[in-house]
Structure formats: C-alpha cells, structure tokens
C-alpha atoms as a PDB file:
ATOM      1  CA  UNK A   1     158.465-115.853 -48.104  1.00  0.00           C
ATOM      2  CA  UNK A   2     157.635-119.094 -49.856  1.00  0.00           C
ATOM      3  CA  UNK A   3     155.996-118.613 -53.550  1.00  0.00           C
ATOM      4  CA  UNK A   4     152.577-118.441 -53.920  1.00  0.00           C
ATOM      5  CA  UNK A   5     150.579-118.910 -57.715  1.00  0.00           C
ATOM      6  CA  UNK A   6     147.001-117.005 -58.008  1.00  0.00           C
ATOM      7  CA  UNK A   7     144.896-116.682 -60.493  1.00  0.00           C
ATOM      8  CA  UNK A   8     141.798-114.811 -60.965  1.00  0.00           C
ATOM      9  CA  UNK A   9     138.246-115.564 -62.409  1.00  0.00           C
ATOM     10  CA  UNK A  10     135.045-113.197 -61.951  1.00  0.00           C
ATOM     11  CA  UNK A  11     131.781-114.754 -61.530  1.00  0.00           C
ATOM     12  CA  UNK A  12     128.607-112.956 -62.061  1.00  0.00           C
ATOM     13  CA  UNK A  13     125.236-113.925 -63.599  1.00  0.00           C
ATOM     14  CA  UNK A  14     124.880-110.661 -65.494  1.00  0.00           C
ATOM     15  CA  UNK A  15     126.226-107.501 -67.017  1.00  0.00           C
ATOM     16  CA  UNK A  16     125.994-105.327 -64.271  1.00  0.00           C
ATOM     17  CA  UNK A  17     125.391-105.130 -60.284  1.00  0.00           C
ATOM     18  CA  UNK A  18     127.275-107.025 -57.750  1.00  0.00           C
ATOM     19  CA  UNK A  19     128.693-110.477 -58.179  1.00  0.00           C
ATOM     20  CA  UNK A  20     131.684-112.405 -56.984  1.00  0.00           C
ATOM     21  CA  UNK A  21     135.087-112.925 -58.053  1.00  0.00           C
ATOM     22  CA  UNK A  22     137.586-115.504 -56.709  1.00  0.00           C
ATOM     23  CA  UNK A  23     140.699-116.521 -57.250  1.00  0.00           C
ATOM     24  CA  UNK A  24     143.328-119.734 -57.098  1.00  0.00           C
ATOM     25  CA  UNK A  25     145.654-119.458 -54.196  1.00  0.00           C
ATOM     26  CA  UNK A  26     148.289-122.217 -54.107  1.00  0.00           C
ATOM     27  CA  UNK A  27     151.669-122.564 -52.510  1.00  0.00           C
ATOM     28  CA  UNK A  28     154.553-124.019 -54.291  1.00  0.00           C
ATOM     29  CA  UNK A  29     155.996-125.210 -51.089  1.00  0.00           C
ATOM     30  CA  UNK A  30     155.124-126.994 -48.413  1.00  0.00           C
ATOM     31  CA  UNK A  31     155.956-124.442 -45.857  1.00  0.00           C
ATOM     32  CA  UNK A  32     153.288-121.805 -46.224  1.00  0.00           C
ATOM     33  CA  UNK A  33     151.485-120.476 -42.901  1.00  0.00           C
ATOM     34  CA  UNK A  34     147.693-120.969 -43.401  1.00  0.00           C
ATOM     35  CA  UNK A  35     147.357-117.299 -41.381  1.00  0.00           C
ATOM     36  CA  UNK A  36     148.841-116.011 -44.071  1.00  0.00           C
ATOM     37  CA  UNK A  37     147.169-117.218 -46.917  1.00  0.00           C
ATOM     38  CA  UNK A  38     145.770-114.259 -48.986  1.00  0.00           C
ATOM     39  CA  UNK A  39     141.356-114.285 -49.486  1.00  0.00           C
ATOM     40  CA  UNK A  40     140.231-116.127 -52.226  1.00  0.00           C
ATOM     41  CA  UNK A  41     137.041-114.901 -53.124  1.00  0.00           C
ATOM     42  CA  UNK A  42     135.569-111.318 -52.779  1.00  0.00           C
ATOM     43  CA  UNK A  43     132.702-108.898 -53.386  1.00  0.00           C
ATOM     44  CA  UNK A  44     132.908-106.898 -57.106  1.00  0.00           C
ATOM     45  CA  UNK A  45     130.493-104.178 -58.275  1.00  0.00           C
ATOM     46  CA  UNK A  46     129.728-104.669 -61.821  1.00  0.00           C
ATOM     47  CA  UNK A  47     127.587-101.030 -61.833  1.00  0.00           C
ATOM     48  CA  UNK A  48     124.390-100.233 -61.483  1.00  0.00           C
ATOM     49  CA  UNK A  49     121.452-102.133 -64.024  1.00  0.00           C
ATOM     50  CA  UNK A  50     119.959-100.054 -66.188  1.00  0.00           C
ATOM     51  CA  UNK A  51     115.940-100.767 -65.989  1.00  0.00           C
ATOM     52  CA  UNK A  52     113.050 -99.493 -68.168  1.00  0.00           C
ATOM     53  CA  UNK A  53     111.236 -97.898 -64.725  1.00  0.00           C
ATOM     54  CA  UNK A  54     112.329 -97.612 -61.326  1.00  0.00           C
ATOM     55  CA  UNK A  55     110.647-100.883 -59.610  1.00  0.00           C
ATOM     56  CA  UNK A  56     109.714-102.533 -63.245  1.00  0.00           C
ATOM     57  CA  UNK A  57     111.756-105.815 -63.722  1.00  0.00           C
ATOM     58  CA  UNK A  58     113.215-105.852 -67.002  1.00  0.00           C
ATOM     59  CA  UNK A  59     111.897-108.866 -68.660  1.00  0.00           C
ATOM     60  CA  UNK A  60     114.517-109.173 -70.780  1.00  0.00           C
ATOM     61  CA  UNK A  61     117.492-109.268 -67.824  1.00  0.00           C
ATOM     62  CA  UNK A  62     117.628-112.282 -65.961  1.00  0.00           C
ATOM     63  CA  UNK A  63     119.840-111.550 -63.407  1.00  0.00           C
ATOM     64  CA  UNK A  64     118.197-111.622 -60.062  1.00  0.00           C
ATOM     65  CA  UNK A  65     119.335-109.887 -56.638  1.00  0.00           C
ATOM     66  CA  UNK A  66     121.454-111.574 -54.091  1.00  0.00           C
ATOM     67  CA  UNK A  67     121.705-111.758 -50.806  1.00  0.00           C
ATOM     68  CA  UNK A  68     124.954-110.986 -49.820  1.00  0.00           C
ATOM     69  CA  UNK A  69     125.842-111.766 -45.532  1.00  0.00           C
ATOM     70  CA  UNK A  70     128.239-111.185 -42.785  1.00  0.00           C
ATOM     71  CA  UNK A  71     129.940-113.835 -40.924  1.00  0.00           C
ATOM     72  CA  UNK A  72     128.378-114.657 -37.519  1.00  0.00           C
ATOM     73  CA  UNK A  73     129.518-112.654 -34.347  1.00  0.00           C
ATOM     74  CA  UNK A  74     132.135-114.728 -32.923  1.00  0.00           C
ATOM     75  CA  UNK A  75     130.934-114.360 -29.135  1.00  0.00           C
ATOM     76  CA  UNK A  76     127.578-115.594 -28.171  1.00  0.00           C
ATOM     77  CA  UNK A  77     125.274-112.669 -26.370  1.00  0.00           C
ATOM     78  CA  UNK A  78     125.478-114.456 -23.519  1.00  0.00           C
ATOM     79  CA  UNK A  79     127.956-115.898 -21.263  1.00  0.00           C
ATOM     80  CA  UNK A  80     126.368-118.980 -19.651  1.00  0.00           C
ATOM     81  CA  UNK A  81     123.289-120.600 -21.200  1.00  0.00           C
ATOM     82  CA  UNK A  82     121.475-120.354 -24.239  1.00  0.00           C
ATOM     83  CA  UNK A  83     122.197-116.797 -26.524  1.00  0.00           C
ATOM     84  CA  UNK A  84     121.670-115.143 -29.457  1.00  0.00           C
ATOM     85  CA  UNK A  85     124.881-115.038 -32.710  1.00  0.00           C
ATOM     86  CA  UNK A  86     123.736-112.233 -35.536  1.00  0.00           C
ATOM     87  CA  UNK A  87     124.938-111.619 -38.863  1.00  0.00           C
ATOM     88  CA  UNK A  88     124.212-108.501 -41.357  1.00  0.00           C
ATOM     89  CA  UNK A  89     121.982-109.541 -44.292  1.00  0.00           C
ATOM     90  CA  UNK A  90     122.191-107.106 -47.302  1.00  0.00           C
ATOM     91  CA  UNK A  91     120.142-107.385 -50.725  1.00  0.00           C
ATOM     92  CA  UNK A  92     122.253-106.369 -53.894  1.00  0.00           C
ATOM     93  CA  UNK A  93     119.034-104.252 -55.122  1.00  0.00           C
ATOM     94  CA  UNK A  94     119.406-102.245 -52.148  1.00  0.00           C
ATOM     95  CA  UNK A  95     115.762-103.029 -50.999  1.00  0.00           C
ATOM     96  CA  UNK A  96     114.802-106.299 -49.145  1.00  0.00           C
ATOM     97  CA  UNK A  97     111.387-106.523 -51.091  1.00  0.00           C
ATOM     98  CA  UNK A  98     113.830-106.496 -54.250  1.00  0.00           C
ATOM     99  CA  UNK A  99     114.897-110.246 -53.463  1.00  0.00           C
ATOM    100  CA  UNK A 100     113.687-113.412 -53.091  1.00  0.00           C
ATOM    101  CA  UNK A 101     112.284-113.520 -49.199  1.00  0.00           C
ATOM    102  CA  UNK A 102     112.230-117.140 -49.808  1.00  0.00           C
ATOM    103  CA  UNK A 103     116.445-117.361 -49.847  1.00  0.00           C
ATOM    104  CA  UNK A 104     116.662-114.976 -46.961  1.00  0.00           C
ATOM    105  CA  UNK A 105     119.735-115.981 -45.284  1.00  0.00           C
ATOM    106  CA  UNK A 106     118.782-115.639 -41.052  1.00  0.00           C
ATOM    107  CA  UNK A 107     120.501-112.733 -39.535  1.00  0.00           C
ATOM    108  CA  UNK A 108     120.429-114.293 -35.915  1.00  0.00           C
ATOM    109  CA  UNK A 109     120.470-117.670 -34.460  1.00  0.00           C
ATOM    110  CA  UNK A 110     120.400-119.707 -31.064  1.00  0.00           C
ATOM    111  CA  UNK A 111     123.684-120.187 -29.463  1.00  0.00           C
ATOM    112  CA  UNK A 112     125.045-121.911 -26.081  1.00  0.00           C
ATOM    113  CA  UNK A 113     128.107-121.052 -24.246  1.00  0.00           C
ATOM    114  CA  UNK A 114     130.114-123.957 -23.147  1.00  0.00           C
ATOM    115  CA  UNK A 115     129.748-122.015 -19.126  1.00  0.00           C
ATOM    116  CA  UNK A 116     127.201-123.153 -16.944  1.00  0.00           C
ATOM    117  CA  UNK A 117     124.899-120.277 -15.745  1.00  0.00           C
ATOM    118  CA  UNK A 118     125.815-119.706 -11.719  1.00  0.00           C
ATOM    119  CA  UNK A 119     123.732-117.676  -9.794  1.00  0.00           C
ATOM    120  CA  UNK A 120     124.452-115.200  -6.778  1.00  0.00           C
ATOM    121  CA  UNK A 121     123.346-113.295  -3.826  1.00  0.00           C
ATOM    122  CA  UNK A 122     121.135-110.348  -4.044  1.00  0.00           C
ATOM    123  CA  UNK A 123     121.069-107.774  -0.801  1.00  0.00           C
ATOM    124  CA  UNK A 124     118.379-105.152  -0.380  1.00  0.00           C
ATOM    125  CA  UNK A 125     119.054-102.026   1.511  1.00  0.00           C
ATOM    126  CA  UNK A 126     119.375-102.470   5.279  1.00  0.00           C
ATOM    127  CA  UNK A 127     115.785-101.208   7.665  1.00  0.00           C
ATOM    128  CA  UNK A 128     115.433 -98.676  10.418  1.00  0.00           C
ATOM    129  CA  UNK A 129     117.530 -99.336  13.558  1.00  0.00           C
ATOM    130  CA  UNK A 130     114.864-100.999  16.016  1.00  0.00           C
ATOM    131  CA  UNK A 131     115.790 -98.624  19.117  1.00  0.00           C
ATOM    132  CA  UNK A 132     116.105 -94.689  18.641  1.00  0.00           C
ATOM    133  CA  UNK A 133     119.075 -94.487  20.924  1.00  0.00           C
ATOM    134  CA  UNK A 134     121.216 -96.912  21.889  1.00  0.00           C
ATOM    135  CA  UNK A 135     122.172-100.471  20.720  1.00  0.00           C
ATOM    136  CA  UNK A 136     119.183-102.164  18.766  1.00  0.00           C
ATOM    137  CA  UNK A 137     118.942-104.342  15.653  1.00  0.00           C
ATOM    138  CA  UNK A 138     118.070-103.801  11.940  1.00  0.00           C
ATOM    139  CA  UNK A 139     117.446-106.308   9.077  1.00  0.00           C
ATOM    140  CA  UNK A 140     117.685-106.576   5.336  1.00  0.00           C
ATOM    141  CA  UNK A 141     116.594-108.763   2.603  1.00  0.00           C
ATOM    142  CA  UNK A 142     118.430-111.617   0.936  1.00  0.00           C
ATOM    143  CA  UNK A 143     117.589-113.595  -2.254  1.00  0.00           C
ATOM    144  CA  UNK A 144     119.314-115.513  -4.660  1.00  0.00           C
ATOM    145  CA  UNK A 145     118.853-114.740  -8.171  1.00  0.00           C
ATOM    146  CA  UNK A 146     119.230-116.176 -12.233  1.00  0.00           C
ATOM    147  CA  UNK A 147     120.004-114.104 -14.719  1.00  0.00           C
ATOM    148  CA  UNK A 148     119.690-115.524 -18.234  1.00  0.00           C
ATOM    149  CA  UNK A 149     119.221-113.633 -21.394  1.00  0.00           C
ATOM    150  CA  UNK A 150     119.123-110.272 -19.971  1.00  0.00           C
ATOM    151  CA  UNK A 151     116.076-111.808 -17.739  1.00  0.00           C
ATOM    152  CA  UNK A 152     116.839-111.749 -13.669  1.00  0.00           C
ATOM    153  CA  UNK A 153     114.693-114.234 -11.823  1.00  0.00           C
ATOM    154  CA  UNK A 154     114.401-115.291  -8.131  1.00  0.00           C
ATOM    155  CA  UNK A 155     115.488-119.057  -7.566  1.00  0.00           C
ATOM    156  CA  UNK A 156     115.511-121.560  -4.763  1.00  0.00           C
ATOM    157  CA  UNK A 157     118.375-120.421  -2.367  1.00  0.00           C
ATOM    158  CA  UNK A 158     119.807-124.129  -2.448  1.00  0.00           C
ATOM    159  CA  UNK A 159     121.199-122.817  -5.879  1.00  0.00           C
ATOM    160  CA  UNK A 160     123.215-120.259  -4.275  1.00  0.00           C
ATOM    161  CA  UNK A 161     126.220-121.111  -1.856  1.00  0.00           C
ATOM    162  CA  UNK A 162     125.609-121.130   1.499  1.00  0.00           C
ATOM    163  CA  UNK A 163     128.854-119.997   2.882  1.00  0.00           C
ATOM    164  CA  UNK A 164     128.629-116.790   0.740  1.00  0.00           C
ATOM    165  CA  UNK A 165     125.311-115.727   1.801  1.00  0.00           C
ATOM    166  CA  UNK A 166     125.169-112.183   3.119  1.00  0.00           C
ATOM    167  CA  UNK A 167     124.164-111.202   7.002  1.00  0.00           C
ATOM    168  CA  UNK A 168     120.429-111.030   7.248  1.00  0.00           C
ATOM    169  CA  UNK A 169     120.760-108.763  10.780  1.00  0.00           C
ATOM    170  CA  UNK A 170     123.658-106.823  11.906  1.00  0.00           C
ATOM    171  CA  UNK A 171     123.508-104.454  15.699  1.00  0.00           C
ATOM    172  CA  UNK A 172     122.786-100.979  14.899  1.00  0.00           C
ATOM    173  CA  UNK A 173     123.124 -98.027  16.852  1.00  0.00           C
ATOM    174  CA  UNK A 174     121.650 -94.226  16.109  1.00  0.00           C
ATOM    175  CA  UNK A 175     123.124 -92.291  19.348  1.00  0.00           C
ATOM    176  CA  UNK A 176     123.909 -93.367  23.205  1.00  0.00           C
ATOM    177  CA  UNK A 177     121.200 -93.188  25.342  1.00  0.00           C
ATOM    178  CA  UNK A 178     120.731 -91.505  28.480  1.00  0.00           C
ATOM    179  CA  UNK A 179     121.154 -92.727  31.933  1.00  0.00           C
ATOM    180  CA  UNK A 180     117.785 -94.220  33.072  1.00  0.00           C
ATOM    181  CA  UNK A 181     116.617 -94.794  37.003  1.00  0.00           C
ATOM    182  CA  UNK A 182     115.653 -98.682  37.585  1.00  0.00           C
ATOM    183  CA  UNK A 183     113.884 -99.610  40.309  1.00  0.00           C
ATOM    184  CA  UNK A 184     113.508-103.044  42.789  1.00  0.00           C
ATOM    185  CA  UNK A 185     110.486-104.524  44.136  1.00  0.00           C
ATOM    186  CA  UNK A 186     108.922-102.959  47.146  1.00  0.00           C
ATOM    187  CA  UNK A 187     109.664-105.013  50.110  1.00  0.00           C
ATOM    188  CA  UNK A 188     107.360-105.886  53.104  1.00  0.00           C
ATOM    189  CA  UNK A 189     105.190-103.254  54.807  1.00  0.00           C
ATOM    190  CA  UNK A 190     107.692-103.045  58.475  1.00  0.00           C
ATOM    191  CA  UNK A 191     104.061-102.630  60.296  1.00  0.00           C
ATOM    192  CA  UNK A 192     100.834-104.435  59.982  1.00  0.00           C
ATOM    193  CA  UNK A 193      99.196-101.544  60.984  1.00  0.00           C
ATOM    194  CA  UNK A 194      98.893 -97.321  62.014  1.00  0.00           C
ATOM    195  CA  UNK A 195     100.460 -97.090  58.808  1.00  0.00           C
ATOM    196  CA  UNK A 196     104.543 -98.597  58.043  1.00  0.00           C
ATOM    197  CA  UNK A 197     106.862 -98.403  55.583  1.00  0.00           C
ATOM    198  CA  UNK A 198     107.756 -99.997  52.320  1.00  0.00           C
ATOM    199  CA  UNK A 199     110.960 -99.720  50.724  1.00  0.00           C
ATOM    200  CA  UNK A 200     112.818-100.445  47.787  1.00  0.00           C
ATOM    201  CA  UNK A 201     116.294 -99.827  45.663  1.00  0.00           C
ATOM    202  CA  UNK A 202     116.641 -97.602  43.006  1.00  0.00           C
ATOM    203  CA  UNK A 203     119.784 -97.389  40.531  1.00  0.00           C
ATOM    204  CA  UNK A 204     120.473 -95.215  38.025  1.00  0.00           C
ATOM    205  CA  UNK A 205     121.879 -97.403  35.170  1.00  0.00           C
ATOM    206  CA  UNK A 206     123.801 -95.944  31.441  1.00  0.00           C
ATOM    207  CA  UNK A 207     122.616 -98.195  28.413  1.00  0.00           C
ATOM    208  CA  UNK A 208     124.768-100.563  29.602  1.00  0.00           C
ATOM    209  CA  UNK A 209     123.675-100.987  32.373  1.00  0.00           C
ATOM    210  CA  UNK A 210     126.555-100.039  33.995  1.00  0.00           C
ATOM    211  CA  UNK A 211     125.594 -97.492  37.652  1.00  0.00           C
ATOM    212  CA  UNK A 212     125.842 -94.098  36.684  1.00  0.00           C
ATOM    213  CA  UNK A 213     125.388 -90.416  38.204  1.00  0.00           C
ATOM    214  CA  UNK A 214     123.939 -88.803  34.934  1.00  0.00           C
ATOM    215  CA  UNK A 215     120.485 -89.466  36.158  1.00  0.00           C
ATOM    216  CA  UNK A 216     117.821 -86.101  36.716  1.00  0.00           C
ATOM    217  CA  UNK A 217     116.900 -86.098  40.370  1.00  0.00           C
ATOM    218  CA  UNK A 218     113.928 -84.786  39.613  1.00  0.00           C
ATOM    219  CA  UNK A 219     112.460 -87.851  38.099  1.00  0.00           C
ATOM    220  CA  UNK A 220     114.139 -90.172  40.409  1.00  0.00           C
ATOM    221  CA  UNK A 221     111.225 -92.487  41.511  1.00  0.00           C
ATOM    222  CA  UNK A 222     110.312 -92.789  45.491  1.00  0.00           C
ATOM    223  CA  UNK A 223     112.487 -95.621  47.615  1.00  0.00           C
ATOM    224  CA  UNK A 224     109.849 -95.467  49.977  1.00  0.00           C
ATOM    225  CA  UNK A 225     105.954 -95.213  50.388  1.00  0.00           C
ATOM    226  CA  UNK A 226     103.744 -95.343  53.258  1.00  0.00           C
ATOM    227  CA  UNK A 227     101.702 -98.812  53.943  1.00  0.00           C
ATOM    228  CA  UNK A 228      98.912-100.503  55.739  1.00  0.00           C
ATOM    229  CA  UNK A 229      97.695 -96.699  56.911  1.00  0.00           C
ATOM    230  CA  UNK A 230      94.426 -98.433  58.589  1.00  0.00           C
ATOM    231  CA  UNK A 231      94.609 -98.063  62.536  1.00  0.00           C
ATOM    232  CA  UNK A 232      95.542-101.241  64.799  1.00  0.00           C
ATOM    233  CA  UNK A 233      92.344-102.896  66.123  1.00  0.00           C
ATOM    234  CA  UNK A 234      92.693-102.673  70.184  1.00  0.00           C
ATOM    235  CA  UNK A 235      92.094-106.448  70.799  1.00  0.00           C
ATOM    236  CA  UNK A 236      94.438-107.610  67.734  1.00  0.00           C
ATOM    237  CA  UNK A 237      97.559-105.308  68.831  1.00  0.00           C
ATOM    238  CA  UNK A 238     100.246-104.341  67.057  1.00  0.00           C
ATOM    239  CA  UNK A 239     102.470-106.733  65.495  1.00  0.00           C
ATOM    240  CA  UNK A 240     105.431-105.922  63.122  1.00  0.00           C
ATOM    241  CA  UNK A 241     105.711-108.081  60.132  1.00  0.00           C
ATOM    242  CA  UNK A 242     109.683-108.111  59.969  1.00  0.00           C
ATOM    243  CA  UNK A 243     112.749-107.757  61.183  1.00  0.00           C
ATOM    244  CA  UNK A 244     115.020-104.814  60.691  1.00  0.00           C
ATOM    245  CA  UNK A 245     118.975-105.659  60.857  1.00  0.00           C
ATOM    246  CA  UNK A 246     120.676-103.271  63.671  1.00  0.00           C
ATOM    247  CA  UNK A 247     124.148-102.853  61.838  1.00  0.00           C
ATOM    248  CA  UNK A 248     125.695 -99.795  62.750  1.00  0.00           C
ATOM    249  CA  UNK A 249     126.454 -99.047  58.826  1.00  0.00           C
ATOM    250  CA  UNK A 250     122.808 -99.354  57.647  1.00  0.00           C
ATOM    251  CA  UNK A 251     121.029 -98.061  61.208  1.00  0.00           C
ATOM    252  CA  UNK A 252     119.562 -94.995  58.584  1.00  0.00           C
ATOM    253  CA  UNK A 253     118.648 -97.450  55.984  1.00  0.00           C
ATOM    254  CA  UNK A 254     116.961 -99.890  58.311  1.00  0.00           C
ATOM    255  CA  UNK A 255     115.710 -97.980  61.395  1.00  0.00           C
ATOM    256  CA  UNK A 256     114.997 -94.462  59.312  1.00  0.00           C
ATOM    257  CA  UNK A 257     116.035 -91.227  60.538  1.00  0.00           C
ATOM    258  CA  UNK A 258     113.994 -89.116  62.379  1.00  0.00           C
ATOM    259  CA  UNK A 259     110.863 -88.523  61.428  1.00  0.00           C
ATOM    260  CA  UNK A 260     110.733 -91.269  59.110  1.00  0.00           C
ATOM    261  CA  UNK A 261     108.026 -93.008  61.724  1.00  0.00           C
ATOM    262  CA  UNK A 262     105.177 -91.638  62.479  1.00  0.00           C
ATOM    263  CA  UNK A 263     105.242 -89.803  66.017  1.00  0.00           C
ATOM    264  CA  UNK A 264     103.541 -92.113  68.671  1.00  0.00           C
ATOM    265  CA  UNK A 265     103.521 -90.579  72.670  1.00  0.00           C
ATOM    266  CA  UNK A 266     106.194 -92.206  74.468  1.00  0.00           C
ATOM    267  CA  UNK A 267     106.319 -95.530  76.255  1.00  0.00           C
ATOM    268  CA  UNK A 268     105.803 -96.050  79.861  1.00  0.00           C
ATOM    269  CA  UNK A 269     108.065 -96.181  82.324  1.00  0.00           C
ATOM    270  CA  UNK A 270     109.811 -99.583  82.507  1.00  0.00           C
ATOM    271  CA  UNK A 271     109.368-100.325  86.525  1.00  0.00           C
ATOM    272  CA  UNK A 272     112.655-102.600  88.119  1.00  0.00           C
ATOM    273  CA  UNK A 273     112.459-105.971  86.552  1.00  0.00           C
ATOM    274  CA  UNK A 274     115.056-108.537  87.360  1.00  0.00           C
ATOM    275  CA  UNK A 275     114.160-110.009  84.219  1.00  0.00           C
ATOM    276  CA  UNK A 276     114.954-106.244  82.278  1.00  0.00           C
ATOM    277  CA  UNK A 277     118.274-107.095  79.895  1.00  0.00           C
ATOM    278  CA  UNK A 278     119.057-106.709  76.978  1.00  0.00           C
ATOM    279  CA  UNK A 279     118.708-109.678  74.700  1.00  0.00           C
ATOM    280  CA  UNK A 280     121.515-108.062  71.549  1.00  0.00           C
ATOM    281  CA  UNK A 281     125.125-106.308  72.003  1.00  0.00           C
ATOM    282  CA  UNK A 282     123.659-103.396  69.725  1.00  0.00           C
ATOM    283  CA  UNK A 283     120.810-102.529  71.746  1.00  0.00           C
ATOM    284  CA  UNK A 284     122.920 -98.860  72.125  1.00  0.00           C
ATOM    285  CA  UNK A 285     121.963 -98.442  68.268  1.00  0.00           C
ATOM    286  CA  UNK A 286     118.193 -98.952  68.819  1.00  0.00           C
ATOM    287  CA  UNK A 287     118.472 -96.020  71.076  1.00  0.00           C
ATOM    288  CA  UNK A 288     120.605 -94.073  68.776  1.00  0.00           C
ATOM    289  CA  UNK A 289     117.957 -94.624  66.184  1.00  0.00           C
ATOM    290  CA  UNK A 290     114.766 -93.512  69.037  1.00  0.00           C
ATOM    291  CA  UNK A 291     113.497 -97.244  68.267  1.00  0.00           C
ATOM    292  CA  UNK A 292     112.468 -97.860  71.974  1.00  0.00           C
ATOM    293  CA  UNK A 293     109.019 -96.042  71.783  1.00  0.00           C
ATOM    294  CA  UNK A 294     108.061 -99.809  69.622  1.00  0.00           C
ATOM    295  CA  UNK A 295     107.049-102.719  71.849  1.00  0.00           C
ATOM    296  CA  UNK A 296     109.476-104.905  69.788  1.00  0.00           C
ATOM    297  CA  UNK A 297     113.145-103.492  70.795  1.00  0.00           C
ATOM    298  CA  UNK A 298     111.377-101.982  74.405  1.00  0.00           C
ATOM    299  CA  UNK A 299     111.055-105.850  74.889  1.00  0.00           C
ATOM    300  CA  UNK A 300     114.969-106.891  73.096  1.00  0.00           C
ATOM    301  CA  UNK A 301     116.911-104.035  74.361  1.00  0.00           C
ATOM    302  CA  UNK A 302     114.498-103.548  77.951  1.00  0.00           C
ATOM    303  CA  UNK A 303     117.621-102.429  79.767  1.00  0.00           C
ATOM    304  CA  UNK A 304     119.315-100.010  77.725  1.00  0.00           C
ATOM    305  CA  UNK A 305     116.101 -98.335  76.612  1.00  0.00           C
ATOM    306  CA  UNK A 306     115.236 -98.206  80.956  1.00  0.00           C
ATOM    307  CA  UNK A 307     118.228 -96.531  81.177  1.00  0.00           C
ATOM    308  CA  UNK A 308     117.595 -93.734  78.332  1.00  0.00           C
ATOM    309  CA  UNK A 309     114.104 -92.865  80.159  1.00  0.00           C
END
C-alpha cells in the first residue's frame, strides 16, 4: 500500500461532554484508492459535565449541547414518486429540551425516485354461477389502481394497459343438468268439429341439447289433446281442416291407432257406382287404419273401402 501521513487534532468547545475530533489524511502518492481512504473526523466523549443541579445550567460553563445526526437513508421510502429520506437526530445532553430547538437538524425530508409511478389491474373475487346446474356465466370486478405513498387509489382505466386487463366474465358450471322434455307447437285441430285431434312433438333433450333417453316418463308432457269437442251443426256438415299423409311408415302417427277417434256408427253401404275408384295407390292403408267410416277417404278410396263392407 501507498503511504499515507495523518495527523490528529480534537475539537471541542469545553472540558467535558461530546465534541469532535478530526484528523489530516493525505497520500504521498498519487495512487491512493479514494475507497480506501481512512475517516477523517469522528465522535469523542470528553465525560460527563459536572453541574450544580440536575436541569440548572451552570452559568459559569459555556459549552452548549449539540446536535449530533445520522446520514440520510440512502433509498427513498418509495419507489416511484414523491417519498420520504430520514435521519437519527441525537442531543449531546441526552434530552431534546436540553438543546437549542432552533438548530434542530430535520430528521426526514421529501424525496423523488427517478421511476415513474405505473399503475395495475385490480381483480375482485369472481360471483355466483348464473345457472344452478349446467353451463351459465359469472362475473367479477375490474379496476385499475395508484398506489403512492402507502395510499391505493382508483384511477381512470386509460392509465392501465389495455392488453393486460383481466376477463370481466368467464362460463361457469356447478354440476350437469338433467335431461329435460321439450315440446313443439300443437298443430291444427284434424276436425272442425264432434271433437278432433291436436298433436305435437316432444323430445327429451340433455343440457346440450343433444336427444336423450334419461328423461322420467312420468312427467313427459301429452303429444296429443282433444279439440273443437262442440258437435257439427246438421246444415254446416262436417268438414276436416287438413290433410293427413297416408305413408305406410307414419299410418300410426297420422291416421292413429285404434281408438284414437272417437267411435262414430258405420257408414252406409256404398251402392254400384261406375264412378266408385279409388283416387290414391294407398287407399289399402286407409283401410288398414279403419279410416273409411270419414266422408273424406269413403269419397278418395270409394272402391277399396266398398270392397271392405
């Protein structure tokens, strides 16, 4: 190591308590490393003053108590925006009232950090799902927040990036639902009169949606109901308000099986016509299905239903 000259002097304004001493620290060189350079001033305890009375000043000492301070924390209490540096403040007479409040150093001060202050997301705790069973939604709350000086605050969200920003809603599910039955809209009454028949589909559907056999059959609502119940005036006559298709693959779900109808007494005997033929290549269905007893396919299929009587 390079040589390095001291030389020591002690300061104090009296006989006794604390003062300073400091020393001359040179280097003969030119090739002394400034971390290495030794202190050149310190703290030295003279001993206690001897006074008269415990809180009377002696009148004939003139040394006064000093404050004696720390250096200033190094980091600021804050990372971004304005903080707070502090320092420890000490009074040679031990108490503060002892010396001069006048000369108190300040044992904090205002500091900035050279980082701006950012600001983030803030996610509250996600709701209820919206559906007991099944697939259903829930929601939570988003905000974007400050925090400066220990103090969180809620800000415009413009200050907080938009890409970042958590989901708001998310699909939820508690348990699978059951099947359910769905039903269709009734279709037309098949009389307009002496009661008919109205019909519609009904599916038995999982949650989704998908045609499933997990349905109860016990609450399995009606395909069919009864309709226009009021009797056929005898000027008016009957007439039938559709159609029925005559497929042999849907003769039950079109025609009805038997007793499905109300029972009317049997037609009367079709008498030799010429003109007696049937007007459809399925007229053998309409008998199959005991349709013939209705004006309607007695007049399409007059033939075939001659032929069963």
């Amino acid at each position: 190591l390079p040589p390095v000259h001291m030389s020591l002097s002690i300061h104090s304004r009296g006989p006794c308590g604390l003062g300073v001493r400091t020393r001359s620290v040179t280097c003969s060189t030119s090739g002394c490393a400034p971390a290495d350079r030794p202190p050149a001033e310190s703290v030295c305890d003279m001993g206690p003053c001897q006074n008269p009375a415990v809180g009377v000043p002696d009148s004939s000492d003139t040394t006064q108590p000093l404050w004696f301070y720390t250096e200033w924390t190094q980091q600021c209490s804050e990372g971004c925006g304005t903080g707070v540096q502090t320092r420890k403040v000490h009074c040679s007479a031990g108490d503060w009232h002892h010396c001069a409040a006048d000369t108190q150093p300040d044992s904090s001060r205002a500091c900035s950090s050279d980082k701006l202050c950012g600001s983030q997301w803030f996610t509250g705790p996600w709701s209820h799902c919206t559906v007991s069973c099944g697939w259903g939604r829930q929601s939570r709350s988003v905000i974007c927040l400050s925090k400066t000086q220990g103090h969180t605050s809620i800000i415009n969200e413009d200050h907080c990036l938009a890409v970042e920003k958590p989901a708001t809603e998310q699909p939820c599910q508690v348990e699978p639902c059951d099947a359910e039955w769905y039903t269709a809209d009734w279709s037309q009454c098949s009389r307009s009169c002496d009661t008919g028949v109205e019909r519609r589909e009904v599916r038995c559907l999982d949650e989704r949606q998908y045609v499933s056999n997990r349905c109860q059959d016990l609450t399995k609502p009606p395909s069919r109901r009864s309709c226009n119940t009021h009797k056929c005036s005898a000027t008016s006559g009957h007439v039938d308000s559709e159609t029925p298709k005559t497929t042999q693959s849907d003769s039950d779900s079109h025609f009805g099986k038997a007793g499905d109808q109300p029972q009317q007494p049997p037609p009367p005997p079709i008498t030799d016509d010429p003109g007696c033929s049937d007007k459809f290549h399925n007229c053998h269905l309409v008998v199959q299905a005991r349709l013939c007893k209705y004006k309607y396919y007695r007049s399409s299929c007059c033939q075939s239903c001659h032929n069963k009587l």
